[in-house]
C-alpha atoms as a PDB file:
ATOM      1  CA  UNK A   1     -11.295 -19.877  -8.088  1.00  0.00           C
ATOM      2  CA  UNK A   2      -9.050 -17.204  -9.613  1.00  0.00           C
ATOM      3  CA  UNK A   3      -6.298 -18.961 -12.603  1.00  0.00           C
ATOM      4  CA  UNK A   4      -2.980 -18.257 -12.299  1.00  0.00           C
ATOM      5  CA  UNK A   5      -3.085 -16.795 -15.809  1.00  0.00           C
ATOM      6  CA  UNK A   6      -5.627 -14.499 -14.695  1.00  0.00           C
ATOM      7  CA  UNK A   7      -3.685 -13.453 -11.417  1.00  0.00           C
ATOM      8  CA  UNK A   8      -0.610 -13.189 -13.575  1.00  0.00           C
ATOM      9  CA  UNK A   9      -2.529 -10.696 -15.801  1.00  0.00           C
ATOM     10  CA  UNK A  10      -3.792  -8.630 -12.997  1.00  0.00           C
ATOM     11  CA  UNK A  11      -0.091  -8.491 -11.595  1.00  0.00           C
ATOM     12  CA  UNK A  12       1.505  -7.318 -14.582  1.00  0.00           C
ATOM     13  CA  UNK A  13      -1.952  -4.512 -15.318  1.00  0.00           C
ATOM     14  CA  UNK A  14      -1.017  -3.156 -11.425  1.00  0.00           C
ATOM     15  CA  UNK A  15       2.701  -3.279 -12.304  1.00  0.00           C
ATOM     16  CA  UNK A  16       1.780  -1.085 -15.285  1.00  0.00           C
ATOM     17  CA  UNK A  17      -0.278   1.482 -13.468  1.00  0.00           C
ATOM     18  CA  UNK A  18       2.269   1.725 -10.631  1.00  0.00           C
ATOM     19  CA  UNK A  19       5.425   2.661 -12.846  1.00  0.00           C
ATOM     20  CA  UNK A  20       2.623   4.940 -15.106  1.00  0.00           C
ATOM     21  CA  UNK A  21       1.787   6.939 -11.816  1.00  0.00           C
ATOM     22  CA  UNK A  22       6.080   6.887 -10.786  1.00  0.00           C
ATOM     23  CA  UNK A  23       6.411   8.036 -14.271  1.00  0.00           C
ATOM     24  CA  UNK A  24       3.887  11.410 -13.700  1.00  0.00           C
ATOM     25  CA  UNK A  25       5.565  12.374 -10.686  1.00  0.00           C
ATOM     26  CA  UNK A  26       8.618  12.281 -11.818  1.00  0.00           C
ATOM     27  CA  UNK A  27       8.001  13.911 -15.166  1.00  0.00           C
ATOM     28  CA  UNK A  28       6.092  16.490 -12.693  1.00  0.00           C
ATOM     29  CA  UNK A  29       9.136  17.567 -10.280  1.00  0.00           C
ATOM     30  CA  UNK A  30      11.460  17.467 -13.322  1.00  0.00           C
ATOM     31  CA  UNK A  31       9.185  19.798 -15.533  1.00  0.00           C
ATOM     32  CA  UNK A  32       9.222  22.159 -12.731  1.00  0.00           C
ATOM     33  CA  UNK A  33      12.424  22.386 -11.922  1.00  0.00           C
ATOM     34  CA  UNK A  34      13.819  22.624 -15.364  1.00  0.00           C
ATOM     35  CA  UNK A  35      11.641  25.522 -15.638  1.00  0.00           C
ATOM     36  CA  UNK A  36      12.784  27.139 -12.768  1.00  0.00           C
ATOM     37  CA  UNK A  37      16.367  26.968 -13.830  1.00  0.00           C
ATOM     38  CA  UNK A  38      15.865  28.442 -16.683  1.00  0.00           C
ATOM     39  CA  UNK A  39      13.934  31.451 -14.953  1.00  0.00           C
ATOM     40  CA  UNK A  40      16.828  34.205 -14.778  1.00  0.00           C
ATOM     41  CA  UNK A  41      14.332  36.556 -12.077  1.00  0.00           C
ATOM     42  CA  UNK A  42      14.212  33.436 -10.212  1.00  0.00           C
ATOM     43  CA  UNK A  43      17.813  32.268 -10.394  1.00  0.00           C
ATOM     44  CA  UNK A  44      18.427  35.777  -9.356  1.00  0.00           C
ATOM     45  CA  UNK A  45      16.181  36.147  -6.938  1.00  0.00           C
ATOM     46  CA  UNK A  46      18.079  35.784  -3.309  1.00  0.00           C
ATOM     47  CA  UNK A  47      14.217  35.621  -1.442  1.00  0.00           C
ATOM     48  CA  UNK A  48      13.943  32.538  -4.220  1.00  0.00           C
ATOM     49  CA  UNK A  49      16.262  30.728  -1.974  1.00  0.00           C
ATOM     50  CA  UNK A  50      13.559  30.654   0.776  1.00  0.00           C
ATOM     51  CA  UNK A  51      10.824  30.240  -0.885  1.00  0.00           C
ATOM     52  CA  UNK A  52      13.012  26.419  -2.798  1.00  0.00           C
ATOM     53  CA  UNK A  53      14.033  25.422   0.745  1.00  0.00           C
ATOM     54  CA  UNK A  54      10.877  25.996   2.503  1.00  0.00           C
ATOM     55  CA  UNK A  55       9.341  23.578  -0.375  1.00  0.00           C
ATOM     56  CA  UNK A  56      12.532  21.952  -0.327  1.00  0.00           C
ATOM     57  CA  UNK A  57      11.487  20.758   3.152  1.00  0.00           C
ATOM     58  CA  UNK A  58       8.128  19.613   2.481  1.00  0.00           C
ATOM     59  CA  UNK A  59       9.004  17.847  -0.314  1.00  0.00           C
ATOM     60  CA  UNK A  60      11.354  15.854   1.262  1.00  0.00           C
ATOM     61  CA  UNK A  61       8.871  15.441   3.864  1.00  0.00           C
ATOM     62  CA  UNK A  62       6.203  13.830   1.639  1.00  0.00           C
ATOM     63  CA  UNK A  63       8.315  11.976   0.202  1.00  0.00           C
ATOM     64  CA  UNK A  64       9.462  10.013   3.455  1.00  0.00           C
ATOM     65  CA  UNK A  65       5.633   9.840   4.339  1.00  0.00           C
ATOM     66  CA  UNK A  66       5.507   7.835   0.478  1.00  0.00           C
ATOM     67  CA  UNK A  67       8.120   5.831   0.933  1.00  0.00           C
ATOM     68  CA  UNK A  68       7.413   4.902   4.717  1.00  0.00           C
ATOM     69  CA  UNK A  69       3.968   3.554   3.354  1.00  0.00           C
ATOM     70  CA  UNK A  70       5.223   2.201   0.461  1.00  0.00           C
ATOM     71  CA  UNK A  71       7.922   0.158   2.821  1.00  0.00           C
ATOM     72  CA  UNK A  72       4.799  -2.021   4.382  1.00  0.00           C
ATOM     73  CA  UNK A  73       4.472  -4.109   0.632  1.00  0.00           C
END
């Protein structure tokens, strides 16, 4: 029989490692995109535009597929 101070613990480790992983991907996108903006030959760069809202796309796409599973909890 688990204790509730044990489940308790294992809540709060999994609560840890969730925001940790949120945490990377967001420190991820925002690295990048910082970056970017502070590229002048990409900034100036009208094929850039393609190439941002082709991945633009995807990303957002991903990021419904996250969420969508993520919805079920």
């Amino acid at each position: 029989m688990i204790k509730l101070k044990d489940m308790l613990k294992e809540s709060t480790d999994v609560f840890d490692y969730n925001e940790m992983v949120i945490e990377e991907m967001q420190d991820e996108v925002n690295g990048y995109t910082k970056s970017w903006l502070k590229n002048d030959r990409i900034m100036e760069e009208s094929y850039a535009y393609k190439v941002l809202k082709k991945y633009d796309k995807l990303l957002a796409v991903l990021m419904k597929k996250c969420d969508k599973e993520l919805q079920r909890f």
